[in-house]
C-alpha atoms as a PDB file:
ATOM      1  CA  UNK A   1     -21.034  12.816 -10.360  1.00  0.00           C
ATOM      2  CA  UNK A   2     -17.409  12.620  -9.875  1.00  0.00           C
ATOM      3  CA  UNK A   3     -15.950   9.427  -7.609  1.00  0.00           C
ATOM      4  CA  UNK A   4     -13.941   9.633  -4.535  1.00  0.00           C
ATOM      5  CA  UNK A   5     -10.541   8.041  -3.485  1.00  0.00           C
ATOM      6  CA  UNK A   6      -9.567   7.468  -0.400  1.00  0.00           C
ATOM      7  CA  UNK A   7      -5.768   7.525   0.012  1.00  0.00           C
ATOM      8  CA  UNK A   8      -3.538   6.356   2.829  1.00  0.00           C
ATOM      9  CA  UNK A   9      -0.216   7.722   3.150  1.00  0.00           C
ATOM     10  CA  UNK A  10      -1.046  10.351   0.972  1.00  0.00           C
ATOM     11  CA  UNK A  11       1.866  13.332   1.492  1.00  0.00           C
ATOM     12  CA  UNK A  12       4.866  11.380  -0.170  1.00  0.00           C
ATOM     13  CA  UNK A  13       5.831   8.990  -1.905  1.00  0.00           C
ATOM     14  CA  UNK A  14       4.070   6.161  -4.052  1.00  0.00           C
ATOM     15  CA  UNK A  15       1.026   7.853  -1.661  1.00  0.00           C
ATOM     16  CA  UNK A  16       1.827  11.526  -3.044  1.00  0.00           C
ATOM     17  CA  UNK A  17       2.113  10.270  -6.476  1.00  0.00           C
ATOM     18  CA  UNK A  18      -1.761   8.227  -6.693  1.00  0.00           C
ATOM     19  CA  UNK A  19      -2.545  11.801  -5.242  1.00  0.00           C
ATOM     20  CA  UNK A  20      -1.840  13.358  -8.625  1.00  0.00           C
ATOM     21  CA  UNK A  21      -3.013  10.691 -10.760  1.00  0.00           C
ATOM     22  CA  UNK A  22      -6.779  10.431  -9.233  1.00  0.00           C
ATOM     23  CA  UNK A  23      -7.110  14.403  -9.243  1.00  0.00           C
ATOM     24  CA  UNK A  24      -5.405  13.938 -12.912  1.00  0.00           C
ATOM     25  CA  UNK A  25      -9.014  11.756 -13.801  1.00  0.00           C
ATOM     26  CA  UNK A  26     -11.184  14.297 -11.339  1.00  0.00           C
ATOM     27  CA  UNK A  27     -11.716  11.867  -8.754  1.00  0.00           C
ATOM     28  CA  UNK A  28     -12.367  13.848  -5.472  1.00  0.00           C
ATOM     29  CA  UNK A  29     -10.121  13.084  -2.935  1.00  0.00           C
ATOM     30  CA  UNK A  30      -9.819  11.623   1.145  1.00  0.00           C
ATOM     31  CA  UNK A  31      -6.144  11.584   2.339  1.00  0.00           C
ATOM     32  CA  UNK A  32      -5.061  10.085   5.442  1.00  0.00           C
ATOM     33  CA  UNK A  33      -1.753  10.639   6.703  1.00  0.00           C
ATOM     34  CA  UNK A  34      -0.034  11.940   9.630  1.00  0.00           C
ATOM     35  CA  UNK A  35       1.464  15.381   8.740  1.00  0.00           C
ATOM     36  CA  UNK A  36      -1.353  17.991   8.694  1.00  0.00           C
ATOM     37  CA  UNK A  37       0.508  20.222   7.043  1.00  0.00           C
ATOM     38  CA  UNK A  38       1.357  18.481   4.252  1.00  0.00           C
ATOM     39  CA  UNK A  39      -2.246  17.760   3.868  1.00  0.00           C
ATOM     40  CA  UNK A  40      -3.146  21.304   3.683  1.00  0.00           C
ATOM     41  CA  UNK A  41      -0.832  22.060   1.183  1.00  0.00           C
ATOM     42  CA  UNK A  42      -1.853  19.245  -0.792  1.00  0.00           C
ATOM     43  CA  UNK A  43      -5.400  20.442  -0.361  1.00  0.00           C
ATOM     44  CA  UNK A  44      -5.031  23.538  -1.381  1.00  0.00           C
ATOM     45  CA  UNK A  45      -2.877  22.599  -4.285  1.00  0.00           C
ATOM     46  CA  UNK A  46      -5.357  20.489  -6.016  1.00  0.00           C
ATOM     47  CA  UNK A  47      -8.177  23.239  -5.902  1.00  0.00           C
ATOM     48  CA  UNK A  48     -10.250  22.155  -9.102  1.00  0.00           C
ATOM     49  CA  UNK A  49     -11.640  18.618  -7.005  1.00  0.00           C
ATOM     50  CA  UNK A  50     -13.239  18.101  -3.447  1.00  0.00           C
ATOM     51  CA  UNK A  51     -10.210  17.286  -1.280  1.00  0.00           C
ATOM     52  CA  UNK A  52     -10.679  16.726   2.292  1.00  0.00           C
ATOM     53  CA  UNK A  53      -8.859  14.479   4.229  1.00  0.00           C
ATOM     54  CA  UNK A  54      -8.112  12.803   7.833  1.00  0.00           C
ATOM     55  CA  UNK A  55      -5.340  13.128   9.821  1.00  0.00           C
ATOM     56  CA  UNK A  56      -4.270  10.424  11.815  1.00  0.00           C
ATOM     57  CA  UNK A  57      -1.659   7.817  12.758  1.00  0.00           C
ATOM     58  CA  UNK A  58      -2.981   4.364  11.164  1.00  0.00           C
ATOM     59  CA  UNK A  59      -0.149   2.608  13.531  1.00  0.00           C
ATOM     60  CA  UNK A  60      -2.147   3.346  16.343  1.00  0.00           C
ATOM     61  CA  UNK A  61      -4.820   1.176  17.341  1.00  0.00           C
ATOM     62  CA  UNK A  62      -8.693   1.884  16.305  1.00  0.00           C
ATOM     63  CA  UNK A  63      -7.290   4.977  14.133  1.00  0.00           C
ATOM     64  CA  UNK A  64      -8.676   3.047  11.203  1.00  0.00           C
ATOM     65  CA  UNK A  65     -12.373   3.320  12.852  1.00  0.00           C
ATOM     66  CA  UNK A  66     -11.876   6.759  13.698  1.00  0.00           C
ATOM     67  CA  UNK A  67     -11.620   7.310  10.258  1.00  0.00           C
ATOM     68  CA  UNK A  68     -14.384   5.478   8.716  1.00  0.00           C
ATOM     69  CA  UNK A  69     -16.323   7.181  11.475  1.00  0.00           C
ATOM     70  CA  UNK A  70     -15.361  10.331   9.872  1.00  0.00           C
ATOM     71  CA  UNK A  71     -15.597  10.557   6.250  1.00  0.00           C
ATOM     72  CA  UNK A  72     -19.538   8.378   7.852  1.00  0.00           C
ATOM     73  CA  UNK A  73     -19.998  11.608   9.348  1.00  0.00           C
ATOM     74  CA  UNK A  74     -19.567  13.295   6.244  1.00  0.00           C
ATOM     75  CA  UNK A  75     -21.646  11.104   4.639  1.00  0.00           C
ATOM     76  CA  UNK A  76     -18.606  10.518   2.016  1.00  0.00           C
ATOM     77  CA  UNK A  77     -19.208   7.098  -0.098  1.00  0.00           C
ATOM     78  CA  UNK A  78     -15.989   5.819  -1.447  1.00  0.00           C
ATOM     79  CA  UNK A  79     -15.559   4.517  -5.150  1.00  0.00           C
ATOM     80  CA  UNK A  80     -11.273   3.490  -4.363  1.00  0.00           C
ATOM     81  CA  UNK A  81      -9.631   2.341  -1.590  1.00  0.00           C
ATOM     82  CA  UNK A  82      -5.842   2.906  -1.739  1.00  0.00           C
ATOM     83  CA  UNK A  83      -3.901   1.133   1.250  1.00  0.00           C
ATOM     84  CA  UNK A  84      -0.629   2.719   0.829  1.00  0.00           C
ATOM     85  CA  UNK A  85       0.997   3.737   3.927  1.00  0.00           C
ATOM     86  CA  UNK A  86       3.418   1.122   5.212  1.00  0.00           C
ATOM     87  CA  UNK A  87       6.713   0.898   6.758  1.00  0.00           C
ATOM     88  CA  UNK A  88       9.374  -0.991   7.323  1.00  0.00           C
ATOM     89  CA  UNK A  89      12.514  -1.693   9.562  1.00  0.00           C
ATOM     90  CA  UNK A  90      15.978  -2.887   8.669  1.00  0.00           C
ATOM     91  CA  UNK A  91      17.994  -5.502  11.195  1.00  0.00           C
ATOM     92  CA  UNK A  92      17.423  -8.357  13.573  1.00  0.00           C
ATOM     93  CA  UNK A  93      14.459  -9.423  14.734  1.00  0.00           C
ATOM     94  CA  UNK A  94      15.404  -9.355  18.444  1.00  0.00           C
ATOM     95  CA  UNK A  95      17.331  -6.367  18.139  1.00  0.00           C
ATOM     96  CA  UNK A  96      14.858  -4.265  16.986  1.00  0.00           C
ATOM     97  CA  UNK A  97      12.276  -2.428  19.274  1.00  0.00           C
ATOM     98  CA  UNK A  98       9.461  -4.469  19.600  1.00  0.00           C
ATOM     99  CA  UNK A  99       6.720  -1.674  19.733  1.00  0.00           C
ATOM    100  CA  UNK A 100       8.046  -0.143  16.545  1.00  0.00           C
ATOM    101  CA  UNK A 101       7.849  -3.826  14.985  1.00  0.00           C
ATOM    102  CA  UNK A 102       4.139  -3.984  16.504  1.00  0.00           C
ATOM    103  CA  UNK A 103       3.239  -0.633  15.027  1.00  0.00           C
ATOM    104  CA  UNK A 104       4.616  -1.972  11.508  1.00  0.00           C
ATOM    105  CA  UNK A 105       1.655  -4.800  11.830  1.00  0.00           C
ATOM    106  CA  UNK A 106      -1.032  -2.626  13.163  1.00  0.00           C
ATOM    107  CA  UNK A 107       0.033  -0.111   9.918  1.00  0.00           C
ATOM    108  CA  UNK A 108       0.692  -2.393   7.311  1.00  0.00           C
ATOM    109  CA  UNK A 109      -1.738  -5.354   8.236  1.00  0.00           C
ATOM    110  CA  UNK A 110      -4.483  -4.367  10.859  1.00  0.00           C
ATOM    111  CA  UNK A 111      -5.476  -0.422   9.558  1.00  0.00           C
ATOM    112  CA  UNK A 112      -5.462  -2.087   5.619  1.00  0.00           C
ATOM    113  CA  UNK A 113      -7.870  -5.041   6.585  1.00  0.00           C
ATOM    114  CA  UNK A 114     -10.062  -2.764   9.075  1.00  0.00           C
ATOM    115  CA  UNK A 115     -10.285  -0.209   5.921  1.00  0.00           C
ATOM    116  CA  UNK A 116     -10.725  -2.892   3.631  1.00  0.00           C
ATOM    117  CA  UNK A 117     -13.914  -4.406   6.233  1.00  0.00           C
ATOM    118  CA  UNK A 118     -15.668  -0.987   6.654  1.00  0.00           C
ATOM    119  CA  UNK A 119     -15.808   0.028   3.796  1.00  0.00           C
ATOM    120  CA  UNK A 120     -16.208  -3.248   1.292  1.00  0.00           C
ATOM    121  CA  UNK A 121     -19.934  -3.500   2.333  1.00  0.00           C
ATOM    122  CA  UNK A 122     -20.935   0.084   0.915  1.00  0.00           C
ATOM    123  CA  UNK A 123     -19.601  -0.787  -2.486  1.00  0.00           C
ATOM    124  CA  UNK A 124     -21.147  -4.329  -2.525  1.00  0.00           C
ATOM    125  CA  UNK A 125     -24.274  -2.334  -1.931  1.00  0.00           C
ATOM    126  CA  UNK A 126     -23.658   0.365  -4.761  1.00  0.00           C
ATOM    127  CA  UNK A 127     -22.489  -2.934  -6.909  1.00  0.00           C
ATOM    128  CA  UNK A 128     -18.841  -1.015  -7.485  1.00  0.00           C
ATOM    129  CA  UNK A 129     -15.343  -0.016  -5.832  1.00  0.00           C
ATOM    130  CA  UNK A 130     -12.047  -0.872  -6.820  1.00  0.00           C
ATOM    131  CA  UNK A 131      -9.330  -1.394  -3.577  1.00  0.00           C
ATOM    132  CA  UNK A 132      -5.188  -1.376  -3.949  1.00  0.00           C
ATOM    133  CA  UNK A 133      -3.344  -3.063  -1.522  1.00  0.00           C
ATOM    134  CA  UNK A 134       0.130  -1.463  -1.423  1.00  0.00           C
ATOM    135  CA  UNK A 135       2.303  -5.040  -0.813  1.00  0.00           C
ATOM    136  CA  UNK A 136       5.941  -5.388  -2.013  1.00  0.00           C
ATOM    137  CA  UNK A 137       8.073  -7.987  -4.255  1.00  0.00           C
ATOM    138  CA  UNK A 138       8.715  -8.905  -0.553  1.00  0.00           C
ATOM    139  CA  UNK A 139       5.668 -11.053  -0.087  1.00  0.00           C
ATOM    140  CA  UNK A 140       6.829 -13.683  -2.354  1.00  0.00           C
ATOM    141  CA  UNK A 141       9.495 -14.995   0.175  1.00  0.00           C
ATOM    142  CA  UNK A 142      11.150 -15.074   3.670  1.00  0.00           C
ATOM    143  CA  UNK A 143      13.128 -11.868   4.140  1.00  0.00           C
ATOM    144  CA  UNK A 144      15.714 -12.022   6.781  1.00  0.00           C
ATOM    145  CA  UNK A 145      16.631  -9.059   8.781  1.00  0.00           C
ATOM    146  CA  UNK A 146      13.444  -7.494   7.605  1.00  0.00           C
ATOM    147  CA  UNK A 147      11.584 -10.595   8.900  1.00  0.00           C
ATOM    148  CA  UNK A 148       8.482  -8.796  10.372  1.00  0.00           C
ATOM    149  CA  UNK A 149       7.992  -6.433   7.327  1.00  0.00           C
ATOM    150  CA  UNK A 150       8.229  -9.285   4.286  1.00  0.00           C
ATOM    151  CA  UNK A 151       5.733 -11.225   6.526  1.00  0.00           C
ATOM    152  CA  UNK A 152       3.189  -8.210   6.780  1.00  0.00           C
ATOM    153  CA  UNK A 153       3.391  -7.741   2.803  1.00  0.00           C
ATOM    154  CA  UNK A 154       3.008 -11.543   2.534  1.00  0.00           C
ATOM    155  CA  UNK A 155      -0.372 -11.105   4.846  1.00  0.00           C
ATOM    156  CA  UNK A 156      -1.538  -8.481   2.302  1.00  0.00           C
ATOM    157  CA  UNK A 157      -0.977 -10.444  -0.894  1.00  0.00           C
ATOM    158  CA  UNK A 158      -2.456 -13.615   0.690  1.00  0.00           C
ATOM    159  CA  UNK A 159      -5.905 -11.696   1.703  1.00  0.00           C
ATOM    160  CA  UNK A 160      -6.016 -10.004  -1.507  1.00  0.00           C
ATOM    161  CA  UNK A 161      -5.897 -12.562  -3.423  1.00  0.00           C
ATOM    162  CA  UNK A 162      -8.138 -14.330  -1.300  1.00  0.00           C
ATOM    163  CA  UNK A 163     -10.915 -10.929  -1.835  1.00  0.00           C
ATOM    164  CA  UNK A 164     -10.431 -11.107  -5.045  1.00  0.00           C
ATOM    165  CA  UNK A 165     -12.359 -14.109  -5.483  1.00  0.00           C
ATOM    166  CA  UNK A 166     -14.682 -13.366  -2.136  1.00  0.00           C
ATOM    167  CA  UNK A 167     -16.167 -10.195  -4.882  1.00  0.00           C
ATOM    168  CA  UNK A 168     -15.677 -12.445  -8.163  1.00  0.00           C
ATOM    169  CA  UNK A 169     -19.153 -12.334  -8.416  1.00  0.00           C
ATOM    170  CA  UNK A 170     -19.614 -10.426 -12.116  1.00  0.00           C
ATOM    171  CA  UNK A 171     -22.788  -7.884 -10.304  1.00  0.00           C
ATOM    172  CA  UNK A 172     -20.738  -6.501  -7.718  1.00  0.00           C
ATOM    173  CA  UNK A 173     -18.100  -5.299 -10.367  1.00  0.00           C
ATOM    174  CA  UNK A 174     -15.439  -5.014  -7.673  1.00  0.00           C
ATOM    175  CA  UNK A 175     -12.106  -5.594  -8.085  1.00  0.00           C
ATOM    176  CA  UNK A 176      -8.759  -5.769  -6.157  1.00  0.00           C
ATOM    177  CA  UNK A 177      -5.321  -5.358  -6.876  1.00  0.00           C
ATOM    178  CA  UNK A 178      -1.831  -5.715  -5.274  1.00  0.00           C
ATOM    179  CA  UNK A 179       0.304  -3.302  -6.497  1.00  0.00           C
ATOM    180  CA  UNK A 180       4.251  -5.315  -6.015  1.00  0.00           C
ATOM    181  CA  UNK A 181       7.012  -2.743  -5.944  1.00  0.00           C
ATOM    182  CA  UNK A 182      10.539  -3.544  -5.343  1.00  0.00           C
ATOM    183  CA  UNK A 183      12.639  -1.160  -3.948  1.00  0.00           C
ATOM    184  CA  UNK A 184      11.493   2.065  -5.000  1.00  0.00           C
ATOM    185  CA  UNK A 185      12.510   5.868  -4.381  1.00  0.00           C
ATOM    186  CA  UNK A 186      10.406   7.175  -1.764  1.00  0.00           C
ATOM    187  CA  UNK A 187      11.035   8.319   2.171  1.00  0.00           C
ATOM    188  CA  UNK A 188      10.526   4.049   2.789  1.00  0.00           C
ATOM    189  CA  UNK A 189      14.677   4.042   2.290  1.00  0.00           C
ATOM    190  CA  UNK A 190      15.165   6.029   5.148  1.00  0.00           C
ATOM    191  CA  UNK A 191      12.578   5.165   7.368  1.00  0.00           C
ATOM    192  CA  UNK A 192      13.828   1.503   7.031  1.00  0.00           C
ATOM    193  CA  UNK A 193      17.697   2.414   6.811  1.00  0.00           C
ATOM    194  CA  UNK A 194      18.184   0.447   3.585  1.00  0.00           C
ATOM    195  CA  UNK A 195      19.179   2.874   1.170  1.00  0.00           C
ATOM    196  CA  UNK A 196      22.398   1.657   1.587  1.00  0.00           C
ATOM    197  CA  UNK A 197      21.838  -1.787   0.579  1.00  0.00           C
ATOM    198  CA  UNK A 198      22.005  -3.504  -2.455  1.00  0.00           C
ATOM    199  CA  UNK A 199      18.350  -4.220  -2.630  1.00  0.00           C
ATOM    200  CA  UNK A 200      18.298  -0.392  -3.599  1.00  0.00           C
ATOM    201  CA  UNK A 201      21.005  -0.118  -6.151  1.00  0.00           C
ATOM    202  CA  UNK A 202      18.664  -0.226  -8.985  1.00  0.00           C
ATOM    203  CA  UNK A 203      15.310   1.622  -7.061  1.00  0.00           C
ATOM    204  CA  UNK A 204      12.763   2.571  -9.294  1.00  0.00           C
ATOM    205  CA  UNK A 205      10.606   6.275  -9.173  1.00  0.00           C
ATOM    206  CA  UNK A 206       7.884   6.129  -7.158  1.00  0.00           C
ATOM    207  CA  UNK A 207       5.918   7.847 -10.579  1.00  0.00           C
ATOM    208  CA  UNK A 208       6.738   5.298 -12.269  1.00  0.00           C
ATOM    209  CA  UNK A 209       5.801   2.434 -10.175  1.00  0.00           C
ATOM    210  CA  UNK A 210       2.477   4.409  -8.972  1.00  0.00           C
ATOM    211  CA  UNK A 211       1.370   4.768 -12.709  1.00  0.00           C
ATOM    212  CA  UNK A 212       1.531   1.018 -12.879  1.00  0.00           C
ATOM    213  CA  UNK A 213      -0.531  -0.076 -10.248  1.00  0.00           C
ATOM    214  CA  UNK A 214      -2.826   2.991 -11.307  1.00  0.00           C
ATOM    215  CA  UNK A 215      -3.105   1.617 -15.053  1.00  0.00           C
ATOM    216  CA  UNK A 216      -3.294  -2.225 -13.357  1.00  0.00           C
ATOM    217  CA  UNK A 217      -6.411  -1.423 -11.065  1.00  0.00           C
ATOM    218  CA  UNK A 218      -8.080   0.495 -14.299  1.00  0.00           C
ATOM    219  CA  UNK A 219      -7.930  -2.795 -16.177  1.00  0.00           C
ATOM    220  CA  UNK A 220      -9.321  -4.784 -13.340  1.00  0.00           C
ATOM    221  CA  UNK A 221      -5.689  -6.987 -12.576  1.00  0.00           C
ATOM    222  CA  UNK A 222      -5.176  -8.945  -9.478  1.00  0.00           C
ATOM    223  CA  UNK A 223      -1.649  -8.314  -9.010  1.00  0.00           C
ATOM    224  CA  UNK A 224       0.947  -6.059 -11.129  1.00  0.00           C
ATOM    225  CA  UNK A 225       4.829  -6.804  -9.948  1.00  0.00           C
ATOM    226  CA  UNK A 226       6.308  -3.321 -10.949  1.00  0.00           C
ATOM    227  CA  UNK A 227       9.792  -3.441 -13.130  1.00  0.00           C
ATOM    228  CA  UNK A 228      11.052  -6.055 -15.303  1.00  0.00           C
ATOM    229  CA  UNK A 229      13.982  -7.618 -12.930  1.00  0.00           C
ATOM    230  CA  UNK A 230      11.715  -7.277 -10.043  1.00  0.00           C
ATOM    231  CA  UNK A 231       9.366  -9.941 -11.917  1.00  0.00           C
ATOM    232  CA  UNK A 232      11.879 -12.093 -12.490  1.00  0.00           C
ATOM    233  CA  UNK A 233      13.013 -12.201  -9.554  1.00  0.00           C
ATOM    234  CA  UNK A 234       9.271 -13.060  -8.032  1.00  0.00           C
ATOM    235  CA  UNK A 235       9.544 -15.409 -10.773  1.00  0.00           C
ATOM    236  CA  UNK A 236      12.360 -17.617  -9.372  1.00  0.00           C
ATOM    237  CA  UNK A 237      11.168 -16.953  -6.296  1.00  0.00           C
ATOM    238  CA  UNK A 238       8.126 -19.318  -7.263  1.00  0.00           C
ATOM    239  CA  UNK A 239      10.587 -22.114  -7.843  1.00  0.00           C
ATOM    240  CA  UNK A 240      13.014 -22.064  -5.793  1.00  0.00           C
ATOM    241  CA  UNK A 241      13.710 -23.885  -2.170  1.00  0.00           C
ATOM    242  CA  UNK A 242      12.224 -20.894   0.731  1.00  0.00           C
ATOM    243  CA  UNK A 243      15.609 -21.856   2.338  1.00  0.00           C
ATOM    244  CA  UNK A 244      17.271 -20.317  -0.695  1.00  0.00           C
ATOM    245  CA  UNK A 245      15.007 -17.813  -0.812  1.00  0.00           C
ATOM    246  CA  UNK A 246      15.510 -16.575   2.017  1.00  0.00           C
ATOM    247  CA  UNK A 247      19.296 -16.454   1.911  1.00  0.00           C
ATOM    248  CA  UNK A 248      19.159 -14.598  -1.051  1.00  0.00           C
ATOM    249  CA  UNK A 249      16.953 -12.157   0.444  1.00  0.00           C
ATOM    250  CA  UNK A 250      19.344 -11.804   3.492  1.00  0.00           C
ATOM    251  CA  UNK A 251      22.581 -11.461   1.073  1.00  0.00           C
ATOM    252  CA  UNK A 252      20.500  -8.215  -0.965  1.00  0.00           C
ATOM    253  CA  UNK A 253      19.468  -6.873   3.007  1.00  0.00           C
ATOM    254  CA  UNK A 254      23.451  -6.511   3.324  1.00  0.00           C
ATOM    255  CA  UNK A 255      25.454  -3.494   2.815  1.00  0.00           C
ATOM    256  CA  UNK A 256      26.716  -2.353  -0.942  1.00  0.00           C
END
């Protein structure tokens, strides 16, 4: 009987590209995203697998439930949570508008951990599941004049680290893994109007970086930091001051 992934943020990007490597291993598919248009092409370009999917805006407020009220409607039991979709926002705190800063959380934080609570029980109970969180190298430090959206993918490496050892227990044969991207080629750029920073000079495909998390959550790993100068820099980031940190995070935020 073939598994099922359910995949947030599913018609671009790093979402787009788990797309094609779970129908690559026949998993049947759930997207969520907001475009239903995009999901009906992608559904009826992947016609050899069960794809159905959800459309809704995860930045609003109970859309999470809805959708675990759906696919419970279908009576769909998920094998692999992907929390993908994310966004962020480039510029002052206080100069940014607050309610698109508040939808960040509720997208990046609040839909991942009410996905994450609805639907961890079912797999404890079928004693199997695997879950990516989608965080960033941005979790590892302060990131001025991004400040909300390095603290949201800070939130999601803290509690999945924290899971990971909440389903250590060898019969439940879960596992969960943070997938760590740096700056990486997908519409995120130009949502967040950093393209033309220098934290993108050297962005990496989103196939790339997808295939890496996708191999990493195969082989059971807690948390995969995606290209080689992206892992050193989390690795300095370990070591040095947050004060410096931080200003080194504000001087890459900066225009080329």
């Amino acid at each position: 009987m073939s598994k099922t992934a359910l995949i947030t943020g599913a018609t671009s990007g790093l979402g787009y590209e788990f797309v094609k490597l779970f129908a690559a291993d026949g998993y049947n598919l759930v997207l969520v995203a907001r475009n239903k248009q995009k999901l009906e092409e992608i559904k009826q370009s992947f016609r050899s697998i069960d794809v159905r999917f959800v459309c809704k805006d995860l930045s609003v407020p109970n859309a999470a439930k809805e959708v675990f009220e759906e696919i419970e409607e279908q009576g769909i039991y998920i094998d692999v949570l992907v929390n993908n979709a994310g966004f962020g926002l480039l510029g002052n705190f206080d100069e940014l508008d607050i309610q698109k800063q508040v939808n960040m959380i509720q997208l990046n934080i609040t839909a991942l951990t009410e996905l994450t609570y609805y639907l961890l029980p079912k797999m404890k109970q079928k004693h199997g599941g695997k879950i990516i969180n989608v965080a960033s190298t941005a979790a590892f430090q302060p990131g001025p004049l991004m400040a909300v959206y390095y603290a949201t993918k800070a939130y999601v490496l803290s509690f999945s680290e924290a899971l990971v050892e909440e389903v250590s227990d060898i019969e439940n044969s879960i596992t969960v893994t943070t997938l760590c991207p740096g700056p990486t080629k997908t519409n995120f750029g130009s949502v967040a109007n950093v393209e033309g920073t220098k934290m993108f000079s050297n962005a990496m495909n989103s196939d790339i970086v997808a295939k890496q998390g996708y191999e990493a959550m195969k082989k059971g790993k807690r948390v995969v930091v995606t290209g080689g100068m992206n892992r050193v820099g989390v690795f300095a980031a370990k070591f040095l001051p947050r004060s410096t940190a931080a200003k080194m995070a504000k001087f890459v935020a900066g225009k080329k």
